[in-house]
PDB file of N, CA and C in Angstrom:
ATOM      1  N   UNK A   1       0.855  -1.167   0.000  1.00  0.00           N
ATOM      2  CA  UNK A   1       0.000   0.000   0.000  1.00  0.00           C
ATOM      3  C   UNK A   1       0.901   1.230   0.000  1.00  0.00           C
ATOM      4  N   UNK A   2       1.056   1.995  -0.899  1.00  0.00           N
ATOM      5  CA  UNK A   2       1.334   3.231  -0.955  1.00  0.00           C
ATOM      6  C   UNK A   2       0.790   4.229   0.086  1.00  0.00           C
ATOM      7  N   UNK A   3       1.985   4.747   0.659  1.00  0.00           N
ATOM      8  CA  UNK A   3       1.502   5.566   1.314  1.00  0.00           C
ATOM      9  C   UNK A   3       1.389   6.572   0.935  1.00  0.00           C
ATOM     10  N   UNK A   4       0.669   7.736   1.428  1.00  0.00           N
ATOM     11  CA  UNK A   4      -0.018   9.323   1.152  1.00  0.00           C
ATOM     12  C   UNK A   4       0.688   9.856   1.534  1.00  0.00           C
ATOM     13  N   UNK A   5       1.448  11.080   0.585  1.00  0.00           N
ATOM     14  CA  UNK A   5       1.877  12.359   1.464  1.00  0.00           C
ATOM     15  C   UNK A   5       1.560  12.993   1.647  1.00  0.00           C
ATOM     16  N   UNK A   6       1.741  13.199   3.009  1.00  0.00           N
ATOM     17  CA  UNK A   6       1.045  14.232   3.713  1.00  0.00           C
ATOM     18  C   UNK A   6       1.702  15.889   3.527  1.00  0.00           C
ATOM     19  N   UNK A   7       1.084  16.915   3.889  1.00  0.00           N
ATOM     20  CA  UNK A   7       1.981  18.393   3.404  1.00  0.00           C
ATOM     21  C   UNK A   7       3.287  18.361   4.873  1.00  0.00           C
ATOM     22  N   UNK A   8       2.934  17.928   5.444  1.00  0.00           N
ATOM     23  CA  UNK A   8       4.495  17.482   6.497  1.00  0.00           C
ATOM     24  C   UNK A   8       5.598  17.146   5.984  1.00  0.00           C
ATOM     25  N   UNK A   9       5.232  15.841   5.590  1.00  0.00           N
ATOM     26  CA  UNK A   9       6.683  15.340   4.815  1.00  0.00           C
ATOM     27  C   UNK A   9       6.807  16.065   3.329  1.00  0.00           C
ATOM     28  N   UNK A  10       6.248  16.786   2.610  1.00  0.00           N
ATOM     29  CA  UNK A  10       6.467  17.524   1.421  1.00  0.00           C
ATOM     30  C   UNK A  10       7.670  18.518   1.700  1.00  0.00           C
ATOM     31  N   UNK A  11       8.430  18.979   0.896  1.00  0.00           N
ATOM     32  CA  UNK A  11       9.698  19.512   0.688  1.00  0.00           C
ATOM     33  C   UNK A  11       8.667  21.039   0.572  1.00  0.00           C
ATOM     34  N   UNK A  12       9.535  22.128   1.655  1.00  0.00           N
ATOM     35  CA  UNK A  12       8.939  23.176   1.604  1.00  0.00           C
ATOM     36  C   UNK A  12       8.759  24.163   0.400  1.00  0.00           C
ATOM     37  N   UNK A  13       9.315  23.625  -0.815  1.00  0.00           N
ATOM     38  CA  UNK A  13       8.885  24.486  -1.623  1.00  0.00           C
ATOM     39  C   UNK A  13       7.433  23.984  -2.769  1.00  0.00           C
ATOM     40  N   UNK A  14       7.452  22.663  -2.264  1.00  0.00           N
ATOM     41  CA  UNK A  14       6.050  22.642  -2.682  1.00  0.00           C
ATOM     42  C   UNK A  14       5.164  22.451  -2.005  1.00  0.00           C
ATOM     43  N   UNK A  15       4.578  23.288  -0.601  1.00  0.00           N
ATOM     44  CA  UNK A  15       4.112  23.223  -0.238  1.00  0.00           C
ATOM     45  C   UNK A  15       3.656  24.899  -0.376  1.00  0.00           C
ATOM     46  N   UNK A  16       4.775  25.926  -0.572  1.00  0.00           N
ATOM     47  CA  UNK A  16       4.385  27.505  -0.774  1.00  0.00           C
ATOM     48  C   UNK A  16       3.529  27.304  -2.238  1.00  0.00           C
ATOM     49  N   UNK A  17       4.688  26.203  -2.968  1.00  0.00           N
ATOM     50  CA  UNK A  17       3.863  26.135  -4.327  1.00  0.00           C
ATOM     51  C   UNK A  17       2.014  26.000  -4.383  1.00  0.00           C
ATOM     52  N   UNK A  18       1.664  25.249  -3.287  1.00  0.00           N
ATOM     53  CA  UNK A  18       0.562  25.201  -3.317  1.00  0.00           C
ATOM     54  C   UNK A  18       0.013  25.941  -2.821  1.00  0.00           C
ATOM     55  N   UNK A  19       0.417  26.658  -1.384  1.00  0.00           N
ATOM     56  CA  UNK A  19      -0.437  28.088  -1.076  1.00  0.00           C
ATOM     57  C   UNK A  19      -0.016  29.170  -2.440  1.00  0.00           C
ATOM     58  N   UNK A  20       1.117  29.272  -2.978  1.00  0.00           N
ATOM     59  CA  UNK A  20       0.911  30.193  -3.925  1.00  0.00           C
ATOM     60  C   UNK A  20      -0.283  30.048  -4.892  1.00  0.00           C
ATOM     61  N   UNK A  21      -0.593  28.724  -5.365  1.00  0.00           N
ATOM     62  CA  UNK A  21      -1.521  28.262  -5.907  1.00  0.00           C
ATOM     63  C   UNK A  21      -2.746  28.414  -5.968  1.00  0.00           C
ATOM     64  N   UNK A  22      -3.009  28.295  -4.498  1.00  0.00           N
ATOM     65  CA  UNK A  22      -4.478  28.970  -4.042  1.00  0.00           C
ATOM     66  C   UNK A  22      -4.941  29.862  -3.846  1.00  0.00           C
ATOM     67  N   UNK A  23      -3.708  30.591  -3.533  1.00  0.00           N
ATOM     68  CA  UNK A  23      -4.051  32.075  -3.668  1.00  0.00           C
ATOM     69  C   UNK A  23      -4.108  32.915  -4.955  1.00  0.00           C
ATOM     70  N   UNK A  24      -3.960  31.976  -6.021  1.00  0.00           N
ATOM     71  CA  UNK A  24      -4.068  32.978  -7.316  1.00  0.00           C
ATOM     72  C   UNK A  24      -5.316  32.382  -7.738  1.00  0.00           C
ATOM     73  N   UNK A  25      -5.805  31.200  -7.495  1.00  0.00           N
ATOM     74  CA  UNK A  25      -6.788  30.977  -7.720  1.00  0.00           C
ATOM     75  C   UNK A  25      -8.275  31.735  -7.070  1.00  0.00           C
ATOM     76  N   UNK A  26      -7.634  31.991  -5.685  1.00  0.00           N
ATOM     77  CA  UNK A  26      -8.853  33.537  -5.340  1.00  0.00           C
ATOM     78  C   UNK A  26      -8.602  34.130  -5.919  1.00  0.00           C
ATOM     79  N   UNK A  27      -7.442  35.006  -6.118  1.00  0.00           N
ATOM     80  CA  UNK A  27      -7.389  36.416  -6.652  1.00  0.00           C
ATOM     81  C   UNK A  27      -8.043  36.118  -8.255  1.00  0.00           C
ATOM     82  N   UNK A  28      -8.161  35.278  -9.073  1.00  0.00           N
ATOM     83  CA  UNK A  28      -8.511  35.000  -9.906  1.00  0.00           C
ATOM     84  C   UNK A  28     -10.272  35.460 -10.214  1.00  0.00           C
ATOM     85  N   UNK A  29     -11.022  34.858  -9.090  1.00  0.00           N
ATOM     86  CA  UNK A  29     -12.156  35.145  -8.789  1.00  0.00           C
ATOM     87  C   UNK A  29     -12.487  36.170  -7.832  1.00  0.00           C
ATOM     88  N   UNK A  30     -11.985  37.010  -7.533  1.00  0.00           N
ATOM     89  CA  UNK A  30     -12.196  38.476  -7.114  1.00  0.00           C
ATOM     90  C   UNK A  30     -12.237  39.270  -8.513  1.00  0.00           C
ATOM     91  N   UNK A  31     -13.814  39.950  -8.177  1.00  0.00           N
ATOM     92  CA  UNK A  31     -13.229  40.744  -9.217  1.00  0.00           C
ATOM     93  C   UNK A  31     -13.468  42.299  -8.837  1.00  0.00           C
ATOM     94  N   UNK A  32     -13.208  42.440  -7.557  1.00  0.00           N
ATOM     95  CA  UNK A  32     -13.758  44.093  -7.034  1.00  0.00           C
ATOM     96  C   UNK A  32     -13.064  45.140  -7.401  1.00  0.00           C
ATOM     97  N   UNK A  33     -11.336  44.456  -7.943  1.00  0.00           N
ATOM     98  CA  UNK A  33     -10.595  45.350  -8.336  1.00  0.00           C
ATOM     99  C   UNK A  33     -10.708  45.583  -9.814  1.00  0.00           C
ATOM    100  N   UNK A  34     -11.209  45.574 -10.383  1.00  0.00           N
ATOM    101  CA  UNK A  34     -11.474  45.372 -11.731  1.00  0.00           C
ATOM    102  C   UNK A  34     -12.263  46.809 -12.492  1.00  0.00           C
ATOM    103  N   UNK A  35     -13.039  47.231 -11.376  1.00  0.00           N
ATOM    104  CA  UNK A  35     -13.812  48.245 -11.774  1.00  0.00           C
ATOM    105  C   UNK A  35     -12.710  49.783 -11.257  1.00  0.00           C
ATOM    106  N   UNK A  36     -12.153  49.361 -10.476  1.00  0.00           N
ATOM    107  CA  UNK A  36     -10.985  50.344 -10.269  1.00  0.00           C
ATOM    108  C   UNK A  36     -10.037  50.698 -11.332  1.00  0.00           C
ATOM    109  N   UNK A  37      -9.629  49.401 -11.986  1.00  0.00           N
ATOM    110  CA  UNK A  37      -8.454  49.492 -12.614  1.00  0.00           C
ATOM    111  C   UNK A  37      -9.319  49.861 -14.455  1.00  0.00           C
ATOM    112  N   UNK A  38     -10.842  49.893 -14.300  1.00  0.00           N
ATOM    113  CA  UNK A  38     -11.362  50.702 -15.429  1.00  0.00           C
ATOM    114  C   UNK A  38     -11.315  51.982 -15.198  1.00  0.00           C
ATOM    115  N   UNK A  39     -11.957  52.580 -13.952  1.00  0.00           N
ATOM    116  CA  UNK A  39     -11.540  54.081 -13.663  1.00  0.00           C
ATOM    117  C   UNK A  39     -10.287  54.387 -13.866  1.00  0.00           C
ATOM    118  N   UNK A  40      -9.283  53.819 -13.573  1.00  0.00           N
ATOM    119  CA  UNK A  40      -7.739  54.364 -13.735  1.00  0.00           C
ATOM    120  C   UNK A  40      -7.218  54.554 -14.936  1.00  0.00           C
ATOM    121  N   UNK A  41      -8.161  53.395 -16.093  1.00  0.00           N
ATOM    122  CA  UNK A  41      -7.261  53.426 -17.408  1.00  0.00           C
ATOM    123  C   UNK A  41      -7.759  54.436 -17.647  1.00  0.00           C
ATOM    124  N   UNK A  42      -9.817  55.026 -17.406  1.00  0.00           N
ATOM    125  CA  UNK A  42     -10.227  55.967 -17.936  1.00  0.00           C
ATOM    126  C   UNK A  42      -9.983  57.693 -17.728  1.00  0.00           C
ATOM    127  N   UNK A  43      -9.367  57.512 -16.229  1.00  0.00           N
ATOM    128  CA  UNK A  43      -8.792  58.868 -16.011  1.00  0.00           C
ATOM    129  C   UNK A  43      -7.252  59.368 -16.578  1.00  0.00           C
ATOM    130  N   UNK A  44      -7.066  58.166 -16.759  1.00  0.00           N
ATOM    131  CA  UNK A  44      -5.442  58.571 -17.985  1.00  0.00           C
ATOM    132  C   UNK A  44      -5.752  58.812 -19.512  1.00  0.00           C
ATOM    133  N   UNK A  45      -7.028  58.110 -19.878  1.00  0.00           N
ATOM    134  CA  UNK A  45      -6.968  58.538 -20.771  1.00  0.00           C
ATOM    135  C   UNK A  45      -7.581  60.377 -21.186  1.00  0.00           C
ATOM    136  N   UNK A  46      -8.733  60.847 -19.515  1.00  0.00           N
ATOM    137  CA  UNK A  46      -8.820  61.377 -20.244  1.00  0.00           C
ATOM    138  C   UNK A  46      -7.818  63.053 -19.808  1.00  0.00           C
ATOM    139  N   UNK A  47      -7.167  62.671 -18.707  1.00  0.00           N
ATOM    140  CA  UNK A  47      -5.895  63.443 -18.592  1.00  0.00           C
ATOM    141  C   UNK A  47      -5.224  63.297 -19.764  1.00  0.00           C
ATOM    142  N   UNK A  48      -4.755  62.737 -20.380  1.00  0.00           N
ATOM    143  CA  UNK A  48      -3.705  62.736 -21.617  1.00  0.00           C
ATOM    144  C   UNK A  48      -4.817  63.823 -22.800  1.00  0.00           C
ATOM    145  N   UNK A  49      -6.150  63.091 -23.002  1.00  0.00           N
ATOM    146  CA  UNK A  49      -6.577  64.208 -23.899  1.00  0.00           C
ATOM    147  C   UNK A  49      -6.791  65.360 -22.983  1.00  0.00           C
ATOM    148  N   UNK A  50      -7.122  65.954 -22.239  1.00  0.00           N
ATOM    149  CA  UNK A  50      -7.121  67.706 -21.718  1.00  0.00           C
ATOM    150  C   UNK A  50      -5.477  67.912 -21.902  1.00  0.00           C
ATOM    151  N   UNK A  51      -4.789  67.115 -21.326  1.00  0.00           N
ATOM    152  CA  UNK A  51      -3.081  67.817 -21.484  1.00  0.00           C
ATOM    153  C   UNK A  51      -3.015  68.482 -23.294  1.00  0.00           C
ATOM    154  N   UNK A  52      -3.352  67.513 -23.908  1.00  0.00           N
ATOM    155  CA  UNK A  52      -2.914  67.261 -25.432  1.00  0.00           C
ATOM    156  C   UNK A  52      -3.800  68.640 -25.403  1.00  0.00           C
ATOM    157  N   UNK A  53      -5.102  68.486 -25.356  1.00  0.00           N
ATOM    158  CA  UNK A  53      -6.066  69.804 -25.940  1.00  0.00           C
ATOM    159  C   UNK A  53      -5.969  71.228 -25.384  1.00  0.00           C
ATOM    160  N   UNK A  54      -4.559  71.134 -24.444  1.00  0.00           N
ATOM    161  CA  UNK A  54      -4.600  72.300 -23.859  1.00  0.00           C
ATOM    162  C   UNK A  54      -3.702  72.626 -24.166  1.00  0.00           C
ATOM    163  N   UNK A  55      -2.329  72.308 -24.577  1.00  0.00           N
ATOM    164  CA  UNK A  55      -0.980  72.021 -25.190  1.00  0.00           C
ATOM    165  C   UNK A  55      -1.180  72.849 -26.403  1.00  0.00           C
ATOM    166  N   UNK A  56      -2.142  72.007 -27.433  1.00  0.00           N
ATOM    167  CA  UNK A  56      -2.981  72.392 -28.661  1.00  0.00           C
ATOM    168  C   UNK A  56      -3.406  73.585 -28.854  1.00  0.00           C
ATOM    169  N   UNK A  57      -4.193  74.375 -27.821  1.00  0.00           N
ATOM    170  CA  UNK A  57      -5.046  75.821 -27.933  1.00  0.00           C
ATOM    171  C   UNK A  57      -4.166  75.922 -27.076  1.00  0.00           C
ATOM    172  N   UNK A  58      -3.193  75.760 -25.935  1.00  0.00           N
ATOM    173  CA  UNK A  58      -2.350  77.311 -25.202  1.00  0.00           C
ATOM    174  C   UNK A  58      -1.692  78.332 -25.901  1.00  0.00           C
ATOM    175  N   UNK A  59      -1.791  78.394 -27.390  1.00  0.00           N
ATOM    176  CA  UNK A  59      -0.809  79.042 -28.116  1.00  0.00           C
ATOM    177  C   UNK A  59      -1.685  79.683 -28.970  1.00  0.00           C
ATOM    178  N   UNK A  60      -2.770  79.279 -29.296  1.00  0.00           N
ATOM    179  CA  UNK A  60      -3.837  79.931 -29.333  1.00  0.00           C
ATOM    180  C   UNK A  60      -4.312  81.068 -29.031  1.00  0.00           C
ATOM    181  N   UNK A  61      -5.177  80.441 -27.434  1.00  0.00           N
ATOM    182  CA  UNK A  61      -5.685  81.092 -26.500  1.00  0.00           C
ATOM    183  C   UNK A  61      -4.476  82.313 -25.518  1.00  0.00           C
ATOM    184  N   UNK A  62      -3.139  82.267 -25.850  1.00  0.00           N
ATOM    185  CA  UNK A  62      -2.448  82.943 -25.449  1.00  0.00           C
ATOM    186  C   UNK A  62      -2.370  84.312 -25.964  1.00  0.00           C
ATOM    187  N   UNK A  63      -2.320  84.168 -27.574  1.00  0.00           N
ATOM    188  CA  UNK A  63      -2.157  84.848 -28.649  1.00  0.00           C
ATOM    189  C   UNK A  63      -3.727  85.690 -28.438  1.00  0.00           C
ATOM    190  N   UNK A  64      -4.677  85.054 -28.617  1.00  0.00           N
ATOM    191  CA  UNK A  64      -5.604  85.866 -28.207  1.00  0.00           C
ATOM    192  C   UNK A  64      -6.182  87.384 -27.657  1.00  0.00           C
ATOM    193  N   UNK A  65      -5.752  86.569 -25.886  1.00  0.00           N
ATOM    194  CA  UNK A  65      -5.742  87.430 -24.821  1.00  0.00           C
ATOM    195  C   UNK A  65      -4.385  88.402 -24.913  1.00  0.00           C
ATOM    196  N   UNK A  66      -3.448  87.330 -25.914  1.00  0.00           N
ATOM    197  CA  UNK A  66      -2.706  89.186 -26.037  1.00  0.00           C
ATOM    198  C   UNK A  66      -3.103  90.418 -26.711  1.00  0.00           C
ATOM    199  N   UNK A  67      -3.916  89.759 -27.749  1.00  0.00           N
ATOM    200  CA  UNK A  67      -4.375  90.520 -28.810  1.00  0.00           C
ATOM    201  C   UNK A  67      -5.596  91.333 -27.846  1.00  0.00           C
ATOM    202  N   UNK A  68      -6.624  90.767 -27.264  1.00  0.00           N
ATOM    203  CA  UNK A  68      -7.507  91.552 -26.573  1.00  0.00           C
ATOM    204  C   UNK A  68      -6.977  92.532 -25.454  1.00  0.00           C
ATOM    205  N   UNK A  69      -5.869  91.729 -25.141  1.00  0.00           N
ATOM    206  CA  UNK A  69      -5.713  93.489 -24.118  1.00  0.00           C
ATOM    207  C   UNK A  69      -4.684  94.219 -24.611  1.00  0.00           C
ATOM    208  N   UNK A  70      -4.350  94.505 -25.689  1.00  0.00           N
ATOM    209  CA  UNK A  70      -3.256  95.306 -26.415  1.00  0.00           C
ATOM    210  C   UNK A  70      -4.458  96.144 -27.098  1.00  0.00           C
ATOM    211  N   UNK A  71      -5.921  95.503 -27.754  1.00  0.00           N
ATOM    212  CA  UNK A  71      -6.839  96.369 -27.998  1.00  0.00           C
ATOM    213  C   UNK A  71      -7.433  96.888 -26.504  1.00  0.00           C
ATOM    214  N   UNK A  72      -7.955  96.311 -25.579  1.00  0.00           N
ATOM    215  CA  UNK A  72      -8.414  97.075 -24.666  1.00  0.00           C
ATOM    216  C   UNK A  72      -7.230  98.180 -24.165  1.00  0.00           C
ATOM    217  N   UNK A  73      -6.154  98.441 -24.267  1.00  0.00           N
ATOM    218  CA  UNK A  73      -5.014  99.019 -23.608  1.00  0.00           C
ATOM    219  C   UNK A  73      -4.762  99.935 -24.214  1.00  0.00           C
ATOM    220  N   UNK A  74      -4.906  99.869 -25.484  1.00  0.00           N
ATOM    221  CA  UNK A  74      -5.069 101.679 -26.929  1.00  0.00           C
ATOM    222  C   UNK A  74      -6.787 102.165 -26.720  1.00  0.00           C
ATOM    223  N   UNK A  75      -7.410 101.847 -26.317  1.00  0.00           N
ATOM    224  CA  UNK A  75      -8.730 102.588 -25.847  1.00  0.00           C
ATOM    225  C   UNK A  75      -8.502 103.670 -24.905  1.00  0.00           C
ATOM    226  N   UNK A  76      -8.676 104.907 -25.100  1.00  0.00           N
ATOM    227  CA  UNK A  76      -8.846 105.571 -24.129  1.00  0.00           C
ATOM    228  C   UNK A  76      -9.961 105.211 -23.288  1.00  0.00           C
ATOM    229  N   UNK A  77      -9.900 105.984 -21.565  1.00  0.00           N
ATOM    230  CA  UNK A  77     -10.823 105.575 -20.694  1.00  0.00           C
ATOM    231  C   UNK A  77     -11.445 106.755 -20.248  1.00  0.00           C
ATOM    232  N   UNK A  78     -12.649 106.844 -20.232  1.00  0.00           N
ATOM    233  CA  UNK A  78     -13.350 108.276 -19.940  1.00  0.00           C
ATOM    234  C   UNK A  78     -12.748 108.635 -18.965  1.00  0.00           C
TER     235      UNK A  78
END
């Protein structure tokens, strides 16, 4: 009769092997983090577009407001 091994006599690295094991097998079936890591991709993405769209019109919108107060600034003021 063959005997059973027990996790006693198992050589300690397969015995982490198997808690490592089980524990990816929860983390596997968790999925609470999941909806986090959608908010995160979605706030990078949409930081990257305001950076980009502001990058885009600061040179613009700079040029502008120079132009408007170089006209408001030759107005005389009652």
């Amino acid at each position: 009769m063959a005997a059973a091994l027990s996790l006693s006599k198992m050589p300690f690295f397969s015995y982490q092997r198997i808690i490592m094991l089980k524990f990816m097998k929860v983390l596997s079936l968790d999925n609470r983090g999941v909806s986090a890591l959608e908010y995160a991709i979605l706030a990078g993405i949409l930081i990257v577009v305001i950076v980009g769209g502001v990058t885009a019109l600061g040179v613009d919108v700079t040029a502008l407001f120079e132009k408007a107060g170089a006209a408001l600034g030759r107005q005389s003021t009652p």
